[in-house]
PDB file of N, CA and C in Angstrom:
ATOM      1  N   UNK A   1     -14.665  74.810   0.271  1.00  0.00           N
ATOM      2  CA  UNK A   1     -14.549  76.034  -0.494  1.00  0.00           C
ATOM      3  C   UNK A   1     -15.320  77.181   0.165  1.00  0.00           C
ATOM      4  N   UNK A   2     -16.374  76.735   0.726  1.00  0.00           N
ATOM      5  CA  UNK A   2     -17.167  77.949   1.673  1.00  0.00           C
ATOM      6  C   UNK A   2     -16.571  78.403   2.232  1.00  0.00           C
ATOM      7  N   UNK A   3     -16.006  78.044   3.344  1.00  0.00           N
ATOM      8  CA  UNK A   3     -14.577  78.284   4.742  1.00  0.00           C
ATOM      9  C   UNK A   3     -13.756  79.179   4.067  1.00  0.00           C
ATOM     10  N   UNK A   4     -13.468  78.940   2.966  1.00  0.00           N
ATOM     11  CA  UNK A   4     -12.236  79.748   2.239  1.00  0.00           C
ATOM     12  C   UNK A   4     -13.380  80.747   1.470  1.00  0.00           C
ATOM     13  N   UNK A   5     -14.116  81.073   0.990  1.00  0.00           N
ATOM     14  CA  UNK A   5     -15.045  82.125   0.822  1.00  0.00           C
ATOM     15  C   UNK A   5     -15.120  82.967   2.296  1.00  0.00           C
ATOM     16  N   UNK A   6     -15.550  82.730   3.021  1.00  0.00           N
ATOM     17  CA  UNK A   6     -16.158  82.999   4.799  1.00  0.00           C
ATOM     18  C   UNK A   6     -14.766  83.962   4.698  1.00  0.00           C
ATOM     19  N   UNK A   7     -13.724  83.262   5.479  1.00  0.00           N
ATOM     20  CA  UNK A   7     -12.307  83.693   5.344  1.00  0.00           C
ATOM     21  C   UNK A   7     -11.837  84.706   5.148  1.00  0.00           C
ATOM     22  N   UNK A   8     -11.931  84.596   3.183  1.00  0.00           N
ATOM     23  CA  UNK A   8     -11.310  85.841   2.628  1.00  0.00           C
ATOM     24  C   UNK A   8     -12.466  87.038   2.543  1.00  0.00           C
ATOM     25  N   UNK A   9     -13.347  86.954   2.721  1.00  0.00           N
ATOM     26  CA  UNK A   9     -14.484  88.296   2.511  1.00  0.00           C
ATOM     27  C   UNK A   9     -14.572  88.709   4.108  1.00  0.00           C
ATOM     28  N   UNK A  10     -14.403  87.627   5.211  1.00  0.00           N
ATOM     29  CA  UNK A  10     -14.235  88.216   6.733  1.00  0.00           C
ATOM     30  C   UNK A  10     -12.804  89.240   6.665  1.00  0.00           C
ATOM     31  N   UNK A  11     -11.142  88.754   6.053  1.00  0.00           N
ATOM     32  CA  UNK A  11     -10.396  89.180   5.783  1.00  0.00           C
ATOM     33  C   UNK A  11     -10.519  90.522   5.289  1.00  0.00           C
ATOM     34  N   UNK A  12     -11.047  90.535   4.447  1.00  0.00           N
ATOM     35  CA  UNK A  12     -10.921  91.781   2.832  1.00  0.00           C
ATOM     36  C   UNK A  12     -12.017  92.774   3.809  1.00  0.00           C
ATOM     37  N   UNK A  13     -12.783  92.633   4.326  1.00  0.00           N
ATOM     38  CA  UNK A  13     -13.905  93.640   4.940  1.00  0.00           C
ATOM     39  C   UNK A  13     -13.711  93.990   6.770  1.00  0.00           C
ATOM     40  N   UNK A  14     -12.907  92.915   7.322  1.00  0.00           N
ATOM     41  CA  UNK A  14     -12.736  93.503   8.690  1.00  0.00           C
ATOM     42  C   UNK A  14     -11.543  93.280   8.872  1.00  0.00           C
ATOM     43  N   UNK A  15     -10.739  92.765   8.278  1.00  0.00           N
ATOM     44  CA  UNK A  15      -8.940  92.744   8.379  1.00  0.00           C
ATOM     45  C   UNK A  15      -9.027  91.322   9.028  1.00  0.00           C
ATOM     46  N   UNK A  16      -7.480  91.069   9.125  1.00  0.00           N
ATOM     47  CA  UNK A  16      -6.523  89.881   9.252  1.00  0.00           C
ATOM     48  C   UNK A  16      -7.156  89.363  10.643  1.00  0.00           C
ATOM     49  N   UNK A  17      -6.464  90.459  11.733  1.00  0.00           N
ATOM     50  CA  UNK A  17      -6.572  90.189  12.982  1.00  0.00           C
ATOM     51  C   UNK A  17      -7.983  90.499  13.556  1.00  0.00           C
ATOM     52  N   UNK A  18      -9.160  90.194  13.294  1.00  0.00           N
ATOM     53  CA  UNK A  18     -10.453  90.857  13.898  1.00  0.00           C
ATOM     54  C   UNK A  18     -11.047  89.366  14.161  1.00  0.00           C
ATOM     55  N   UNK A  19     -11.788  89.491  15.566  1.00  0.00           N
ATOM     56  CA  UNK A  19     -11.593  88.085  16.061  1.00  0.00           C
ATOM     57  C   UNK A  19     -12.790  87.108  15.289  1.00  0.00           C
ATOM     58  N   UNK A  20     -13.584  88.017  14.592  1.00  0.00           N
ATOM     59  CA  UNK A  20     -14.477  87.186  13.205  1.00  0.00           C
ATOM     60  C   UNK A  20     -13.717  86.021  12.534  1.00  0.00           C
ATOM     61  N   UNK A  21     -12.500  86.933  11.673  1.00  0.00           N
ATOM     62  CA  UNK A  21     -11.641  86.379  10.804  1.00  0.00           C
ATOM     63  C   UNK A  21     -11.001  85.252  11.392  1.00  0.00           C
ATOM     64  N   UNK A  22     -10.625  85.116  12.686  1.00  0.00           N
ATOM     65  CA  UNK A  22      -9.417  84.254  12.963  1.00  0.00           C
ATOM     66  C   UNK A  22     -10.773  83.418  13.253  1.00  0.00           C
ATOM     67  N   UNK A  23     -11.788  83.383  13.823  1.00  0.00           N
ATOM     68  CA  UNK A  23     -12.507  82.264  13.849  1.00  0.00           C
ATOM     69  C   UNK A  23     -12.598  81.390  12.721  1.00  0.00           C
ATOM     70  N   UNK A  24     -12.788  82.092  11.475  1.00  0.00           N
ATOM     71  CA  UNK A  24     -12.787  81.760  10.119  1.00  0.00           C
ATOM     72  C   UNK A  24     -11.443  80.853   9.544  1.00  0.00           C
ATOM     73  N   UNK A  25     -10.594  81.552  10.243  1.00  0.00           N
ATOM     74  CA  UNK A  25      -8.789  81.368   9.743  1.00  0.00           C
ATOM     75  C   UNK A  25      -9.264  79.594  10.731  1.00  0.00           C
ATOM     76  N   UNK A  26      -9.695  79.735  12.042  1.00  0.00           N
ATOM     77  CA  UNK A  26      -9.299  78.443  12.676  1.00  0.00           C
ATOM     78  C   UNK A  26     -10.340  77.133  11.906  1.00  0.00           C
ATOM     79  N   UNK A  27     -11.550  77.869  11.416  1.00  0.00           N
ATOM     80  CA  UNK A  27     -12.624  76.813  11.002  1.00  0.00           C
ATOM     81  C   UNK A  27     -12.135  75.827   9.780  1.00  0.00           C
ATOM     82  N   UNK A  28     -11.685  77.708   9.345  1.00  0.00           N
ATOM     83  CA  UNK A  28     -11.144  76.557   7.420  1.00  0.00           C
ATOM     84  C   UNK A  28      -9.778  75.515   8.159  1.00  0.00           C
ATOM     85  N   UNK A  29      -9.285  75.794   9.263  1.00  0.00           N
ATOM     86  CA  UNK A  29      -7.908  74.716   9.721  1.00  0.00           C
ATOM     87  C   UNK A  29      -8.459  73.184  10.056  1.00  0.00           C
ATOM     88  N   UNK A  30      -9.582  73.650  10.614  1.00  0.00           N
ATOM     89  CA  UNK A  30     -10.205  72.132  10.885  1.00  0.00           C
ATOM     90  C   UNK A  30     -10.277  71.430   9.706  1.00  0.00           C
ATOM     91  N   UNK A  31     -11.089  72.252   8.620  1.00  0.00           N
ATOM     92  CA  UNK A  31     -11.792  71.678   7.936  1.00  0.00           C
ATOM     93  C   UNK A  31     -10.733  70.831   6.622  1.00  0.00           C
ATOM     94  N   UNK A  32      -9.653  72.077   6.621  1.00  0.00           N
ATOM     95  CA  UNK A  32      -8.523  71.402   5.922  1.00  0.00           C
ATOM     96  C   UNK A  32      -7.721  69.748   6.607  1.00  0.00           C
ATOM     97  N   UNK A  33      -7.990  69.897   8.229  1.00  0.00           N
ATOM     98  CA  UNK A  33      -7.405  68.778   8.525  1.00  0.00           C
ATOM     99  C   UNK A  33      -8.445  67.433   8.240  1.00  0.00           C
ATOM    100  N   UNK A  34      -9.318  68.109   8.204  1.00  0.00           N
ATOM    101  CA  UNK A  34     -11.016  66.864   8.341  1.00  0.00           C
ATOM    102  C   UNK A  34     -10.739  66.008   6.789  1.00  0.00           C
ATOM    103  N   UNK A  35     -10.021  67.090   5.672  1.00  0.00           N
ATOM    104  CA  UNK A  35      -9.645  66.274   4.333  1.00  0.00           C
ATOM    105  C   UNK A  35      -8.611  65.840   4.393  1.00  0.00           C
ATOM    106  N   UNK A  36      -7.672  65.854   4.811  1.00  0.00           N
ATOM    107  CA  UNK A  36      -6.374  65.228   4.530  1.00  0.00           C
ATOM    108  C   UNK A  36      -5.131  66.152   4.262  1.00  0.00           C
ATOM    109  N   UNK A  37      -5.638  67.257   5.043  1.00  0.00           N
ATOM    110  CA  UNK A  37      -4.804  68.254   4.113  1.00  0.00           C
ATOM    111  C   UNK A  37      -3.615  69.140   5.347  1.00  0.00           C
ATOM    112  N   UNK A  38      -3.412  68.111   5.930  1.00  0.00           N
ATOM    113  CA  UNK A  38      -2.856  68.323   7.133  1.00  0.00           C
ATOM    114  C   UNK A  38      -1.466  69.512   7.428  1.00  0.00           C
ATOM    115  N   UNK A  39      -0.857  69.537   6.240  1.00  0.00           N
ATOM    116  CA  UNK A  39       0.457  70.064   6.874  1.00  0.00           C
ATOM    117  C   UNK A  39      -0.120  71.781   5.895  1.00  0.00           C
ATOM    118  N   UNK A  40      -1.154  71.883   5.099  1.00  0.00           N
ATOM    119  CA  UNK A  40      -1.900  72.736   4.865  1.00  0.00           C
ATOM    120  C   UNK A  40      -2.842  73.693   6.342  1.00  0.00           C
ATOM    121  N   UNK A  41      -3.187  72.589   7.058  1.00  0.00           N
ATOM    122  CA  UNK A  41      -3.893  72.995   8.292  1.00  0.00           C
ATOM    123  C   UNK A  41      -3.052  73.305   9.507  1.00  0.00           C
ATOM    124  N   UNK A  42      -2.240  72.690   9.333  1.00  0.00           N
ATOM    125  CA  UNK A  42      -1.189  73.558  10.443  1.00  0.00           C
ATOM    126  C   UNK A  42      -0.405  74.299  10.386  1.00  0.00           C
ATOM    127  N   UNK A  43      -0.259  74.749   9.403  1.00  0.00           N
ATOM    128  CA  UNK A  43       0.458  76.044   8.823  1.00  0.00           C
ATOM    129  C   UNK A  43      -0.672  76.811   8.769  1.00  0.00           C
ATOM    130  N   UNK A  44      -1.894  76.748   8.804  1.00  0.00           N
ATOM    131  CA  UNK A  44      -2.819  77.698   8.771  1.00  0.00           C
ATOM    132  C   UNK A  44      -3.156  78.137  10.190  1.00  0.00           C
ATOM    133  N   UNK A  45      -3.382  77.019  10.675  1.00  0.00           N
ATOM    134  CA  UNK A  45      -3.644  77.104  12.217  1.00  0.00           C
ATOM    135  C   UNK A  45      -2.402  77.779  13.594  1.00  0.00           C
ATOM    136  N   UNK A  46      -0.872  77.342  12.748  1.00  0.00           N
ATOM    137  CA  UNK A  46       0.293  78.191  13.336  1.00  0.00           C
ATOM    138  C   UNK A  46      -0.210  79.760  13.342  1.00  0.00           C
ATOM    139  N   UNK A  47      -0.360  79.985  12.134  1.00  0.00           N
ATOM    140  CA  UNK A  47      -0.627  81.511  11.601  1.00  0.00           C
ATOM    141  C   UNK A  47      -1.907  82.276  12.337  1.00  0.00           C
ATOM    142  N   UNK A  48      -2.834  81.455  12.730  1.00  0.00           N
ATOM    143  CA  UNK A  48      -3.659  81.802  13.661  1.00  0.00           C
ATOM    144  C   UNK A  48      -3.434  81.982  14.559  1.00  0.00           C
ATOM    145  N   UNK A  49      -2.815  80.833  15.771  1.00  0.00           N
ATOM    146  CA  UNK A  49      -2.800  81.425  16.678  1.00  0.00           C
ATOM    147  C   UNK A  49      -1.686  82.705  17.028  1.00  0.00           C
ATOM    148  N   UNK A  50      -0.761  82.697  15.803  1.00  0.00           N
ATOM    149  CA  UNK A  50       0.376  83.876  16.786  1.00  0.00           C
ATOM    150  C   UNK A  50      -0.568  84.941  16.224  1.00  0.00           C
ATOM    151  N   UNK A  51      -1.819  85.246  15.986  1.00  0.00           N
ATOM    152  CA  UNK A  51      -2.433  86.486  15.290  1.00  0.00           C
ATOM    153  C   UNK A  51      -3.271  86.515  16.521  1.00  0.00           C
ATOM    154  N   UNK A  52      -3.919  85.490  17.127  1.00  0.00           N
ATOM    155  CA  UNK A  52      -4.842  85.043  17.951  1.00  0.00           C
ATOM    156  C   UNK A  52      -4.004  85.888  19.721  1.00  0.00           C
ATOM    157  N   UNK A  53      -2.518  85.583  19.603  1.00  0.00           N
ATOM    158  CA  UNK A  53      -1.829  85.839  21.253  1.00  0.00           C
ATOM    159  C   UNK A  53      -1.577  87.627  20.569  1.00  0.00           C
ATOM    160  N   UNK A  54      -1.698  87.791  19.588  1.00  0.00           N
ATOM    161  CA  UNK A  54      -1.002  89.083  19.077  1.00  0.00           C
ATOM    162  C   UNK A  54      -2.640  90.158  19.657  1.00  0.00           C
ATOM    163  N   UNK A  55      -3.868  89.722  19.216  1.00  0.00           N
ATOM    164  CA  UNK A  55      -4.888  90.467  19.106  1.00  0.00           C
ATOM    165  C   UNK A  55      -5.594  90.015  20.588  1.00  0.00           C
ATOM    166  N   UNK A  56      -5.680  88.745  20.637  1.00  0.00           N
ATOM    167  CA  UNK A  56      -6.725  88.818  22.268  1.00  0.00           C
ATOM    168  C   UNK A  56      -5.885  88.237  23.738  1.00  0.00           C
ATOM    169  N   UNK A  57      -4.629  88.116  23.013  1.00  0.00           N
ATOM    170  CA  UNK A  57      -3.543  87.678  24.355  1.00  0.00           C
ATOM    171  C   UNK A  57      -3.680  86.125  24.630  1.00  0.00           C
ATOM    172  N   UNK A  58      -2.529  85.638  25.311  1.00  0.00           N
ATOM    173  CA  UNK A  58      -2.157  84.378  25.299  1.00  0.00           C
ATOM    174  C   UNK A  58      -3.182  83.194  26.208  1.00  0.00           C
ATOM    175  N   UNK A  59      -3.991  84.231  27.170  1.00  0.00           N
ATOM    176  CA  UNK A  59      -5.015  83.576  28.001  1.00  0.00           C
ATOM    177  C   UNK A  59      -6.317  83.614  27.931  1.00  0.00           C
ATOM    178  N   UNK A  60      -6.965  84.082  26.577  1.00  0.00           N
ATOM    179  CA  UNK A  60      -7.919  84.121  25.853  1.00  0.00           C
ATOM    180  C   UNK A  60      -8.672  82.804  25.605  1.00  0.00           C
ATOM    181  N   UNK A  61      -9.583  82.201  26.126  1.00  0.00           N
ATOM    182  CA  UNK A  61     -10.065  81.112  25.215  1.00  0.00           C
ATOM    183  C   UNK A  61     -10.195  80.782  24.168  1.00  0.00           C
ATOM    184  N   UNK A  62     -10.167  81.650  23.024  1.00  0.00           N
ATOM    185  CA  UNK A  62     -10.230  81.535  21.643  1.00  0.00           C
ATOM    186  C   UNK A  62      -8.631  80.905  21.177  1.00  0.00           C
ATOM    187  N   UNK A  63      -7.965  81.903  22.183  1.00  0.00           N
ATOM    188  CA  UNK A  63      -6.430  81.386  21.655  1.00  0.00           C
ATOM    189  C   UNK A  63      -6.451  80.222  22.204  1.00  0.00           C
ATOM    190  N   UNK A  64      -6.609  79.896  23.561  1.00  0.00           N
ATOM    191  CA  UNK A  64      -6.283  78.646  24.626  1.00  0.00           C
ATOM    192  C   UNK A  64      -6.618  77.660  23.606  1.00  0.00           C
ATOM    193  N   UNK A  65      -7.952  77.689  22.740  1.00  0.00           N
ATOM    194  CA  UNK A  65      -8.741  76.193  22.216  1.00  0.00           C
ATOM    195  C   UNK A  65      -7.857  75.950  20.776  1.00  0.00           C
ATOM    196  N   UNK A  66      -7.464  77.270  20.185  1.00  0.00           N
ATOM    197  CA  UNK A  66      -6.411  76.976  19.278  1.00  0.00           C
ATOM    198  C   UNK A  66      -5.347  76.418  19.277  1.00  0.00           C
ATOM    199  N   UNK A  67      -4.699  76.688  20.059  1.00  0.00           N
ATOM    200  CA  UNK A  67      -3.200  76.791  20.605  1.00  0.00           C
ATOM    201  C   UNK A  67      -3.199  74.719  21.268  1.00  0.00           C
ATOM    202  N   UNK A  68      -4.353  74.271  21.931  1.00  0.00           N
ATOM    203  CA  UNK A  68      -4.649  73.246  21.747  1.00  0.00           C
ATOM    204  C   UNK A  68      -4.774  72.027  20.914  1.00  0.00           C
ATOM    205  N   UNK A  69      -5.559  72.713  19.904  1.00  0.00           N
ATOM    206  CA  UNK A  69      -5.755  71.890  18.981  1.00  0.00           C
ATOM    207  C   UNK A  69      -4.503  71.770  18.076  1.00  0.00           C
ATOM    208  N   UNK A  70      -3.766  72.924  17.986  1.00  0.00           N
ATOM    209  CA  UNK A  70      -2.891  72.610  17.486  1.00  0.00           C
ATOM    210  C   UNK A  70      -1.714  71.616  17.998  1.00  0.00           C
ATOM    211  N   UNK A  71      -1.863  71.322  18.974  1.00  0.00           N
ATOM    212  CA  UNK A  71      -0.873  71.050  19.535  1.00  0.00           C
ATOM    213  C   UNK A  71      -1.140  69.047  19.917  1.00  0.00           C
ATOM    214  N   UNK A  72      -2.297  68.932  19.723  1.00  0.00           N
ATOM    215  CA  UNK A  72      -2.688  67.744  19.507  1.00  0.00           C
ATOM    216  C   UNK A  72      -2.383  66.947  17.625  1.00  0.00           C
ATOM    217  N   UNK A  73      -2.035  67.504  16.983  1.00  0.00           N
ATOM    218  CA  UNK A  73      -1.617  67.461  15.797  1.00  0.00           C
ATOM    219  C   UNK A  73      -0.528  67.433  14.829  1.00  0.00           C
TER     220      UNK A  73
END
């Protein structure tokens, strides 16, 4: 429930795409997959990274480690 607090107040105060938020957007993805909440976390984590290639580009490490993890999943 923190992650999803973090999230939406990173959201609501620096916007969607600000690379705070998507850290936030990718943490709560883990954390949703860490419960069981899997097809919740990759739909979260999809949504990240095309925000992630949209704001810091496709060769970004932030995107690269996303775009990863997702893809192991």
């Amino acid at each position: 429930e923190l992650d999803v607090q973090v999230m939406e107040t990173r959201k609501r105060v620096l916007g969607e795409e600000h690379p705070s938020t998507l850290t936030s957007m990718n943490n709560l993805a883990l954390t949703l997959k860490s419960h069981g909440s899997t097809q919740k976390a990759i739909s979260l984590l999809k949504h990240c990274c095309k925000l992630l290639i949209a704001t810091l580009g496709p060769q970004h490490p932030d995107t690269i480690s996303s775009r990863r993890t997702l893809s192991t999943w």
